[in-house]
N, C-alpha and C. Protein backbone atom coordinates (compact mmCIF):
# COMPACT_ATOMS: atom_id res chain seq x y z
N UNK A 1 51.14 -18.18 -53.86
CA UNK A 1 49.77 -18.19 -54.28
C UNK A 1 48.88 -17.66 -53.17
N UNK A 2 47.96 -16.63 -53.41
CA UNK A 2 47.08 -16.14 -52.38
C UNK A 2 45.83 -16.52 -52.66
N UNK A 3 45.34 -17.20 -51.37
CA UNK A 3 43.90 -18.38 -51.59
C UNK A 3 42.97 -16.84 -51.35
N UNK A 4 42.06 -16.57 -52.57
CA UNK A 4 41.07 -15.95 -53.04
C UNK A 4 39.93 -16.12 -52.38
N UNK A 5 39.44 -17.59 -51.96
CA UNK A 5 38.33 -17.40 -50.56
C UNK A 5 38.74 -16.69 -49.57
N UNK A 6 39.32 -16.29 -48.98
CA UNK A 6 39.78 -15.45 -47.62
C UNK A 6 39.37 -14.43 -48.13
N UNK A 7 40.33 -13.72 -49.18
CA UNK A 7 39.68 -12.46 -49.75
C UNK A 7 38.09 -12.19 -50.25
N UNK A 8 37.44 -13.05 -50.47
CA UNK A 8 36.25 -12.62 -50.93
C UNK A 8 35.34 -12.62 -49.63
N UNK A 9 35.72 -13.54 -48.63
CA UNK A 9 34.74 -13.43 -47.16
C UNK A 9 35.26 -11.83 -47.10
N UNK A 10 36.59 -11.76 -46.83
CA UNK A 10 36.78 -10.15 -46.24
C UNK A 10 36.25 -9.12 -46.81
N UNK A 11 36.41 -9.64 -48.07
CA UNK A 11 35.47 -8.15 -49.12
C UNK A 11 34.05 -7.96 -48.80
N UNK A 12 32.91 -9.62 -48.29
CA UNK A 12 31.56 -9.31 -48.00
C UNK A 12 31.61 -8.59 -46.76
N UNK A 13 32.56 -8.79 -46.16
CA UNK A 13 32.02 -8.33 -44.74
C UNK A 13 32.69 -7.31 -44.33
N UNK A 14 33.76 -6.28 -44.88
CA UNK A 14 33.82 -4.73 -45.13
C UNK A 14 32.75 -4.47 -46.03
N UNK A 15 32.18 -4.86 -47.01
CA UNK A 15 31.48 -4.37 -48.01
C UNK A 15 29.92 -3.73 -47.43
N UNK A 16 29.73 -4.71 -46.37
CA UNK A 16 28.22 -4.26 -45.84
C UNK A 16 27.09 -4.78 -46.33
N UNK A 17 27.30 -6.15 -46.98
CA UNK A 17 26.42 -7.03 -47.97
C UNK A 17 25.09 -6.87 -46.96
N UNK A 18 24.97 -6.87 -45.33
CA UNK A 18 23.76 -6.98 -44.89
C UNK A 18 23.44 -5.96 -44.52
N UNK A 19 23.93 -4.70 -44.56
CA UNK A 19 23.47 -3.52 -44.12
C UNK A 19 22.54 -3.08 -44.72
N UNK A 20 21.86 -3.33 -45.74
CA UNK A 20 20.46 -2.99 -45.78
C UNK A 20 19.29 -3.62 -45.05
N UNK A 21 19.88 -5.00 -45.27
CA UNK A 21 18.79 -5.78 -44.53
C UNK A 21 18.60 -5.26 -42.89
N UNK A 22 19.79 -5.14 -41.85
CA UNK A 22 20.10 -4.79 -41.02
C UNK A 22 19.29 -2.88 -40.41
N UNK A 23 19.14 -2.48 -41.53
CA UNK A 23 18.75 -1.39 -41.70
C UNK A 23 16.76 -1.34 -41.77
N UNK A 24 16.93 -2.41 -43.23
CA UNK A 24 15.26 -2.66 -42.81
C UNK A 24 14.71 -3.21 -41.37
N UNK A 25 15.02 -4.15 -41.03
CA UNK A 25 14.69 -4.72 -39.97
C UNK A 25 14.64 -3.62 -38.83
N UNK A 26 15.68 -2.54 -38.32
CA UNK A 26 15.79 -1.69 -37.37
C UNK A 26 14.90 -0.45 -37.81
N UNK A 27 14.48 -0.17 -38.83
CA UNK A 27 13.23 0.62 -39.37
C UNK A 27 11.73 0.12 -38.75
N UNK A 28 12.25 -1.49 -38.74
CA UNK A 28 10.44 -2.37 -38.91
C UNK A 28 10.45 -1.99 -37.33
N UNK A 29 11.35 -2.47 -36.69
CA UNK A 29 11.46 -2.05 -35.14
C UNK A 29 11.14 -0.68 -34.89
N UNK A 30 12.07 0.23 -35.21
CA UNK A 30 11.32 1.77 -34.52
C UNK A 30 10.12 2.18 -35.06
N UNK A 31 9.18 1.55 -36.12
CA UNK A 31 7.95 1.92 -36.28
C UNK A 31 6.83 0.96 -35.59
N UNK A 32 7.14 0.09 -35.15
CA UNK A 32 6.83 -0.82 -34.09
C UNK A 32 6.70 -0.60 -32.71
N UNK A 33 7.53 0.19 -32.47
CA UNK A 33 7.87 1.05 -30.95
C UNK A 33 6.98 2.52 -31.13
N UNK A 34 7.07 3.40 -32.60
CA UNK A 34 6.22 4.10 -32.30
C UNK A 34 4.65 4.21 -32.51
N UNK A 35 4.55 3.09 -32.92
CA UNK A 35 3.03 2.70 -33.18
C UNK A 35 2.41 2.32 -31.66
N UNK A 36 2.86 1.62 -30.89
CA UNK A 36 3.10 1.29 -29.70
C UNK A 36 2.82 2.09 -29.07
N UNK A 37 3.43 3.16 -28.70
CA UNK A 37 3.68 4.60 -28.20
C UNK A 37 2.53 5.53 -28.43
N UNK A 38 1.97 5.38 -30.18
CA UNK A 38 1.05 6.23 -30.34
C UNK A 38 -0.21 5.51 -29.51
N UNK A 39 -0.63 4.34 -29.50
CA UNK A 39 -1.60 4.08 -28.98
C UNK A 39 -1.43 3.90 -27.28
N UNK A 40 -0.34 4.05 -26.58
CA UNK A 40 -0.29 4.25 -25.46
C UNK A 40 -0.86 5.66 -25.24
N UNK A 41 0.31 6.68 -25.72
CA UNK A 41 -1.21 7.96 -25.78
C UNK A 41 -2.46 8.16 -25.91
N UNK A 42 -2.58 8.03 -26.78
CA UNK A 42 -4.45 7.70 -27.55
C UNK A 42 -4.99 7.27 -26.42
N UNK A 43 -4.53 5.93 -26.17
CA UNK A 43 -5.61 4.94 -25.22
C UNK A 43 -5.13 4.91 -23.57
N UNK A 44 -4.24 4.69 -23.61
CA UNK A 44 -3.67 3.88 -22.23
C UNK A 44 -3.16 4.70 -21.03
N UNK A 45 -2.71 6.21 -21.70
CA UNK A 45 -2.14 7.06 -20.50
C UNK A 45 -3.32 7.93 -20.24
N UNK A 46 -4.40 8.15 -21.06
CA UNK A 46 -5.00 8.93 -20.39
C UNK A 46 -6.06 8.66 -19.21
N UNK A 47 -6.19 7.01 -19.48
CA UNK A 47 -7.32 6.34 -18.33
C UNK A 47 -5.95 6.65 -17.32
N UNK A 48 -4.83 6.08 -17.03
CA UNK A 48 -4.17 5.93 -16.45
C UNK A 48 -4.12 7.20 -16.01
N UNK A 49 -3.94 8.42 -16.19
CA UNK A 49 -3.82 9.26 -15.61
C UNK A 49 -4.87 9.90 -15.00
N UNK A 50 -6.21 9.35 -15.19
CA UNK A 50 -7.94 9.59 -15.21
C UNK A 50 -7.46 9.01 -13.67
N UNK A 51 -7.14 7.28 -13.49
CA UNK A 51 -7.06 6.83 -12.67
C UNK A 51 -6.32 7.22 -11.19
N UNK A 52 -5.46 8.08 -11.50
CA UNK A 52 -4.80 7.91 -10.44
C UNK A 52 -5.27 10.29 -9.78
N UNK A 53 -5.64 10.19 -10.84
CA UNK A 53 -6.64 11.64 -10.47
C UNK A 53 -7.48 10.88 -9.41
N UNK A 54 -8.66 10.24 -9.70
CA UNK A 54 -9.14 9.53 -9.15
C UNK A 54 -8.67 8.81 -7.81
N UNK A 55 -8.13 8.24 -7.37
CA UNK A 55 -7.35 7.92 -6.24
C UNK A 55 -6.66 9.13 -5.62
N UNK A 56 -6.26 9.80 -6.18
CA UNK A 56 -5.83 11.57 -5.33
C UNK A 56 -6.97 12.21 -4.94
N UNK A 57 -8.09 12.20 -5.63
CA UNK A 57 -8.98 12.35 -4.84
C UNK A 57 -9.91 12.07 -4.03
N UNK A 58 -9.98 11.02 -4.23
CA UNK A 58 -10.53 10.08 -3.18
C UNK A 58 -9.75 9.70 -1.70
N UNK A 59 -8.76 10.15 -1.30
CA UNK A 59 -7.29 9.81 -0.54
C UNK A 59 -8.41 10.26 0.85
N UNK A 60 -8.09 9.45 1.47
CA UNK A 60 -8.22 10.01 2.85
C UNK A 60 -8.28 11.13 3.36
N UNK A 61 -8.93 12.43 4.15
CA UNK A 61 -8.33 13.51 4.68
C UNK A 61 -8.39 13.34 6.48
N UNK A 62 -7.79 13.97 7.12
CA UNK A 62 -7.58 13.86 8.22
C UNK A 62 -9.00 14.31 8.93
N UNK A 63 -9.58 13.77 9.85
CA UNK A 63 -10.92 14.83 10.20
C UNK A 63 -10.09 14.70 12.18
N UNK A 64 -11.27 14.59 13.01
CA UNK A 64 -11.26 15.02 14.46
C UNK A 64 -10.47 13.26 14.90
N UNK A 65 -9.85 13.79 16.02
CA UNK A 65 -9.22 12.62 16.91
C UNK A 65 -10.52 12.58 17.62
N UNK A 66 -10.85 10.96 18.12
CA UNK A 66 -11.55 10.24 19.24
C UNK A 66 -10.44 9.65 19.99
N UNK A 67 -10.96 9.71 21.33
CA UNK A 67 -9.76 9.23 22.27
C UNK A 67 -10.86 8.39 23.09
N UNK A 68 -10.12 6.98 23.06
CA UNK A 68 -11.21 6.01 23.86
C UNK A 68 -10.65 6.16 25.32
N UNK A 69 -12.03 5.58 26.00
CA UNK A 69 -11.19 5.34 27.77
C UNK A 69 -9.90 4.18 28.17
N UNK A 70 -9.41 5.01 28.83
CA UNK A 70 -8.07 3.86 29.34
C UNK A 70 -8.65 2.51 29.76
N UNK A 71 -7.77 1.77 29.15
CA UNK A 71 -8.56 0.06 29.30
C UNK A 71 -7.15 -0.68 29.59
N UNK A 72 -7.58 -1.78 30.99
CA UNK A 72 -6.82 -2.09 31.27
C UNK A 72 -7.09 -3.88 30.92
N UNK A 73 -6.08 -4.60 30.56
CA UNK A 73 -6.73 -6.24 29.90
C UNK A 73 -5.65 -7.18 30.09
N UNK A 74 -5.74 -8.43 30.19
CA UNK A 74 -4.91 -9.26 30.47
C UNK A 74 -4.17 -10.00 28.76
N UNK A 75 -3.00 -10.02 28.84
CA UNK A 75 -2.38 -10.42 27.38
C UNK A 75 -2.70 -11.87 27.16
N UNK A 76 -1.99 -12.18 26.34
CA UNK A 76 -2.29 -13.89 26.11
C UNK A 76 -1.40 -14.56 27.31
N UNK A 77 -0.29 -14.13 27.76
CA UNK A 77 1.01 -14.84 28.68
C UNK A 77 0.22 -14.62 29.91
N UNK A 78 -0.61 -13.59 30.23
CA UNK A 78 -0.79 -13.69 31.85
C UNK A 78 -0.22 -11.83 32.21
N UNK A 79 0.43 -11.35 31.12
CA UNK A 79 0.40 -9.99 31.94
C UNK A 79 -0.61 -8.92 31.53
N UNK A 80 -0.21 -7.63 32.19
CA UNK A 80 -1.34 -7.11 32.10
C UNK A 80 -1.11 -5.40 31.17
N UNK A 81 -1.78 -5.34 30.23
CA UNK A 81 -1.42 -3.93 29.32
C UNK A 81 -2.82 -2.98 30.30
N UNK A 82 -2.55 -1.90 30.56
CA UNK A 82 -3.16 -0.97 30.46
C UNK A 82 -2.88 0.20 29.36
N UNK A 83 -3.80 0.94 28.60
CA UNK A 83 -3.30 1.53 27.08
C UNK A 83 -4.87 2.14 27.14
N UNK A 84 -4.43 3.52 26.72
CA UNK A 84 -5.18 4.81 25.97
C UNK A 84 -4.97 4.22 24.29
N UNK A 85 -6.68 4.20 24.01
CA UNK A 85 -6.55 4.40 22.19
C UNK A 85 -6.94 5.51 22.01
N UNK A 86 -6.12 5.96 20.92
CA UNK A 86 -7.31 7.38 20.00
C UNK A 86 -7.41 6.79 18.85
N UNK A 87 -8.23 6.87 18.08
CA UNK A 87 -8.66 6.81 15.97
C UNK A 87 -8.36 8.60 15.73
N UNK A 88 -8.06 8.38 14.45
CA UNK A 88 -7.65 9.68 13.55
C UNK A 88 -9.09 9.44 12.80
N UNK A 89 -10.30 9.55 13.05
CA UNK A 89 -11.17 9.48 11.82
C UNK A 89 -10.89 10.53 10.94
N UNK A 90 -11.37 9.75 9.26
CA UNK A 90 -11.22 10.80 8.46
C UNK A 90 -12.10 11.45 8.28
N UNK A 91 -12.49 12.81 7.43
CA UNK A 91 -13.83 13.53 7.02
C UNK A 91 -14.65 12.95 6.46
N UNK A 92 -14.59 12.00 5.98
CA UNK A 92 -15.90 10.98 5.76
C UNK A 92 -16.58 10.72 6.79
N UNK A 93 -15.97 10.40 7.69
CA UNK A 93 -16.57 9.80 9.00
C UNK A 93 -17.75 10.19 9.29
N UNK A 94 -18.48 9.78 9.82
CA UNK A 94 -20.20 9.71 10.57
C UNK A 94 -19.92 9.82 12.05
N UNK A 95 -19.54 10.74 12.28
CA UNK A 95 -19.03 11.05 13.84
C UNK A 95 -20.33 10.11 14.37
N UNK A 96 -21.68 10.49 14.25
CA UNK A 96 -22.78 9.73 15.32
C UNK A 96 -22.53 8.39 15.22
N UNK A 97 -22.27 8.06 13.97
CA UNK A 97 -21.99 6.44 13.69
C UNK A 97 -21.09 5.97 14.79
N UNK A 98 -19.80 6.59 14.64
CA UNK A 98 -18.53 6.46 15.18
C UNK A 98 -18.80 5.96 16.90
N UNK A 99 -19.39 7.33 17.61
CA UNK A 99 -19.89 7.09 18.98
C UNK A 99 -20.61 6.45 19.63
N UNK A 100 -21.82 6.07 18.16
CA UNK A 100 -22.58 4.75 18.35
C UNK A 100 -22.22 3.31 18.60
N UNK A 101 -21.37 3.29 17.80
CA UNK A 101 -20.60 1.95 17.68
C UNK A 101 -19.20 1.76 18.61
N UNK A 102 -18.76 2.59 19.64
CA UNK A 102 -17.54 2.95 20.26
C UNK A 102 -17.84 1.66 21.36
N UNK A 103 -18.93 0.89 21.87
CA UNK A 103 -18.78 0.10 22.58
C UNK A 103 -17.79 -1.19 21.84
N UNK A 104 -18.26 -1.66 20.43
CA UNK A 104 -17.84 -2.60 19.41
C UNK A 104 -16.28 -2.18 19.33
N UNK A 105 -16.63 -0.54 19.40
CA UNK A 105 -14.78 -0.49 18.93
C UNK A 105 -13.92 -0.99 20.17
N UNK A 106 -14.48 -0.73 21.07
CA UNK A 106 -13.72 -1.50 22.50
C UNK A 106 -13.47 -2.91 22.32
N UNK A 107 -14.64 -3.14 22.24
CA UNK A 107 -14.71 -4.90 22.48
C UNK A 107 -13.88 -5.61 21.63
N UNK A 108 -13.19 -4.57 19.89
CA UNK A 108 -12.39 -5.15 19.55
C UNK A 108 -10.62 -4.91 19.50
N UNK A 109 -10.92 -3.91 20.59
CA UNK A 109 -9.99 -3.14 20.96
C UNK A 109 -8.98 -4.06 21.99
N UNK A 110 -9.95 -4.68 22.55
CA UNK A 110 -10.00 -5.75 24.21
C UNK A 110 -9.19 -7.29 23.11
N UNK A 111 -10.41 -7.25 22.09
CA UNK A 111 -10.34 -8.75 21.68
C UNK A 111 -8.85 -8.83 20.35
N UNK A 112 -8.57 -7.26 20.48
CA UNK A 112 -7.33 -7.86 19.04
C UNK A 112 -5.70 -7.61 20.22
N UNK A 113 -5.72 -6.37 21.50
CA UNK A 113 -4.78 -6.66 21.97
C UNK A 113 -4.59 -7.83 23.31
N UNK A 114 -5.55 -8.31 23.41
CA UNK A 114 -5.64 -9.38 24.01
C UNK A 114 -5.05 -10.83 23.36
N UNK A 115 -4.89 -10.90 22.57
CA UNK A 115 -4.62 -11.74 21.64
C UNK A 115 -2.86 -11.92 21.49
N UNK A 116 -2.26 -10.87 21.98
CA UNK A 116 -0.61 -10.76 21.76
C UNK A 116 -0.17 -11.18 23.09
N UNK A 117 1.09 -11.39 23.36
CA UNK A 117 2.15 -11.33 24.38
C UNK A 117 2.98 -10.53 24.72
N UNK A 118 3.74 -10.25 26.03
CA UNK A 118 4.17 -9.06 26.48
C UNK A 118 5.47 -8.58 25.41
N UNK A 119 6.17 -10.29 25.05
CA UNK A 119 7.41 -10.18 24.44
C UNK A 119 6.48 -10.33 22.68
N UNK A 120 5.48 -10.12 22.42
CA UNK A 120 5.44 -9.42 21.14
C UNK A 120 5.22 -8.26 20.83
N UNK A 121 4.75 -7.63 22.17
CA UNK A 121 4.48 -5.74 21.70
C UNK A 121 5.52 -5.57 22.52
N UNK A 122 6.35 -6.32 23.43
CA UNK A 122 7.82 -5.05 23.50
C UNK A 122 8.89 -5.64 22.42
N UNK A 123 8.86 -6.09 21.44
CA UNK A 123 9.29 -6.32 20.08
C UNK A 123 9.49 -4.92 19.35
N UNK A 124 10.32 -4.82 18.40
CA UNK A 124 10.97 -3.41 17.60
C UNK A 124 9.42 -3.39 17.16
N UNK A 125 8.52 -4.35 16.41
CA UNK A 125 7.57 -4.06 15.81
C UNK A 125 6.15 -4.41 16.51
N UNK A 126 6.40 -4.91 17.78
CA UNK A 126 5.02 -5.48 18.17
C UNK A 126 3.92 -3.79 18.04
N UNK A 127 4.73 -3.31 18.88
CA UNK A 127 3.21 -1.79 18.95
C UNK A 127 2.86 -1.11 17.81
N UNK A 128 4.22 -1.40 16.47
CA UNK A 128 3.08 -1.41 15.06
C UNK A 128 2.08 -2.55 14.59
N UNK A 129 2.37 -3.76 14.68
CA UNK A 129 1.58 -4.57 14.31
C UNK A 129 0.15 -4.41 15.23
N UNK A 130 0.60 -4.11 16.22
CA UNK A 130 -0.74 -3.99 16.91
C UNK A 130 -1.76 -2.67 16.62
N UNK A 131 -1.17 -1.81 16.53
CA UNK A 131 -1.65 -0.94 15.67
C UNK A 131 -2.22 -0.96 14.34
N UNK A 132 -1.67 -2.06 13.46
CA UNK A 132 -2.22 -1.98 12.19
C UNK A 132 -3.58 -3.02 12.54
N UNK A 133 -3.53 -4.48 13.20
CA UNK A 133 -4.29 -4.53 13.38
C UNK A 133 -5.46 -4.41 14.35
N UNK A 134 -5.77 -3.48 15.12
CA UNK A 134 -6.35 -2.46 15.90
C UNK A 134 -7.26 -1.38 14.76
N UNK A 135 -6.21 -1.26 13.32
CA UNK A 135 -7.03 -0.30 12.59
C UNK A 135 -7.56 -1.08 11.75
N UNK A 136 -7.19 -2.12 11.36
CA UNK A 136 -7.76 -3.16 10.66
C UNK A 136 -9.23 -3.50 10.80
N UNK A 137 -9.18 -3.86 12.20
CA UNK A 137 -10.33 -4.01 13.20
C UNK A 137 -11.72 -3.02 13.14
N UNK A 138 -11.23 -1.93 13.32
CA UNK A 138 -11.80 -1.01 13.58
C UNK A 138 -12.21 -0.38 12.07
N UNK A 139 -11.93 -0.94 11.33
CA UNK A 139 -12.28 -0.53 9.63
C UNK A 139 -13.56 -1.33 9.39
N UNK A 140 -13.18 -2.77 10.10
CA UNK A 140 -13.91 -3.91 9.95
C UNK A 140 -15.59 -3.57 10.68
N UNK A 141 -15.25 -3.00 11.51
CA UNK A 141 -16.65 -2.52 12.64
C UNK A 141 -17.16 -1.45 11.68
N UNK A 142 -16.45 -0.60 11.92
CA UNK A 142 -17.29 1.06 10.55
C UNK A 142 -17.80 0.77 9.68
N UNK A 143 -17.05 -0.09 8.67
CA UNK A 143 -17.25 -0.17 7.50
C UNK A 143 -16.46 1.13 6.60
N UNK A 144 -17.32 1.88 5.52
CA UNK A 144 -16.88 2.70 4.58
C UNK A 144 -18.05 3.84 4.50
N UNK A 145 -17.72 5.18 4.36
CA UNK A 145 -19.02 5.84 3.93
C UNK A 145 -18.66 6.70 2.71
N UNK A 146 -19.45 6.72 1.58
CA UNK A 146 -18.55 7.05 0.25
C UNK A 146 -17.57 6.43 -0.35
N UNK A 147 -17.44 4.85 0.09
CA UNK A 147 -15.78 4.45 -0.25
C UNK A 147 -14.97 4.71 0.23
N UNK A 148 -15.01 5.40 1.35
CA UNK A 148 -13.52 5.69 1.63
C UNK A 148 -13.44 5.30 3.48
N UNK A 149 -12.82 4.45 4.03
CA UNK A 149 -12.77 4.13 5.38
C UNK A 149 -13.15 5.61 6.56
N UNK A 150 -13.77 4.88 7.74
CA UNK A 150 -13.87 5.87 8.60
C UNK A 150 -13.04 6.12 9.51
N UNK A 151 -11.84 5.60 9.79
CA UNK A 151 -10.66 5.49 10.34
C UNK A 151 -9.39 5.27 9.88
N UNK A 152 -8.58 6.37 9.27
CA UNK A 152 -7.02 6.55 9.36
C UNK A 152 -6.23 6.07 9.84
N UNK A 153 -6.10 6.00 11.74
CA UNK A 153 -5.11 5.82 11.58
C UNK A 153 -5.30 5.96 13.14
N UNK A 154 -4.45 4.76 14.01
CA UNK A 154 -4.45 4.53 15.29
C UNK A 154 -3.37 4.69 16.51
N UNK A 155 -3.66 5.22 17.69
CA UNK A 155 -2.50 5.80 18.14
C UNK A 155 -2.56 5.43 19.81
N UNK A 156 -1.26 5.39 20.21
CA UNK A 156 -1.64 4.83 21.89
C UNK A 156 -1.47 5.87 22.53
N UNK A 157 -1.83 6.44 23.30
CA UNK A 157 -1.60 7.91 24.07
C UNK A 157 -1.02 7.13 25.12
N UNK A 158 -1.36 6.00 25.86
CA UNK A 158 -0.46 5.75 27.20
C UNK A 158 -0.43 3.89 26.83
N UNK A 159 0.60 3.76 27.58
CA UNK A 159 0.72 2.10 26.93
C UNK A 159 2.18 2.08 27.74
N UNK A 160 1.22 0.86 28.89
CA UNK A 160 2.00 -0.07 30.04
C UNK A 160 1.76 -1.10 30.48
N UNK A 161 3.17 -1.61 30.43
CA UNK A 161 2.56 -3.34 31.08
C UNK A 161 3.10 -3.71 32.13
N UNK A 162 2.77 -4.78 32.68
CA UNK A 162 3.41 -5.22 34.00
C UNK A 162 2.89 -6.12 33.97
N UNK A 163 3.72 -7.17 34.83
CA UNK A 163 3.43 -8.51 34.87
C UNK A 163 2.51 -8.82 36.46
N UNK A 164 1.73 -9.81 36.05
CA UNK A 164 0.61 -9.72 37.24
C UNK A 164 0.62 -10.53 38.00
């Protein structure tokens, strides 16, 4: 005797009893995705691409190096850095501004590497960190003209220490 339930599960499920349903449902989905899609066009990529026009042009450009006087200062431990700064101002920059304010840029020049130790700027990363904030600093003093910072980007032309 051959039990006839076995055979009739096997017959629904070669037969494809849900493949329509299976079919609607994956229809409701790809018109779901391209409805999606259409209004990402329409709406969403073109600010997005508005936006980042916008930020390309606004980007920084390189303008004239300032090179401050060699300054010599005591670290936090007791030794002693002597160090050349230059700024990369960018073409925004207010050069008169810049030279006006070059005493401030010292004083925070004095007051942000003064603040480290010998064994954190001879660290793999101390003379970047000090650098970033050195430009940090010095963003903080300028300010912005047009939105866009007056200083790029900071560099040590000479940079030595010794213990005192």
């Amino acid at each position: 005797m051959v039990d006839t339930s076995v055979m009739a599960v096997s017959k629904d499920i070669s037969s494809g009893e849900n493949g329509p349903k299976k079919a609607k449902r994956w229809l409701i989905v790809a018109a779901g995705v391209l409805v999606c899609l259409g209004l990402l066009g329409a709406y969403g990529l073109p600010k997005v691409l508005h936006r980042a026009a916008a930020l390309k042009a606004n980007a920084a450009h390189p303008g004239p190096v300032l090179a401050f006087p060699q300054e010599t200062l005591n670290l936090a431990d007791g030794y002693l850095l002597q160090v050349t700064v230059a700024v990369q101002e960018t073409t925004a920059a207010n050069a008169k501004q810049v030279s006006k304010l070059e005493p401030e840029l010292l004083n925070s020049e004095i007051s942000i590497l003064g603040h480290f130790t010998y064994y954190q700027l001879l660290s793999a990363g101390g003379k970047s960190t000090a650098r970033a904030e050195l430009l940090a600093g010095f963003e903080k003093v300028l300010g912005t003209t047009n939105g866009e910072p007056q200083v790029m980007a900071v560099y040590f032309t000479s940079f030595v220490m010794q213990q005192a």
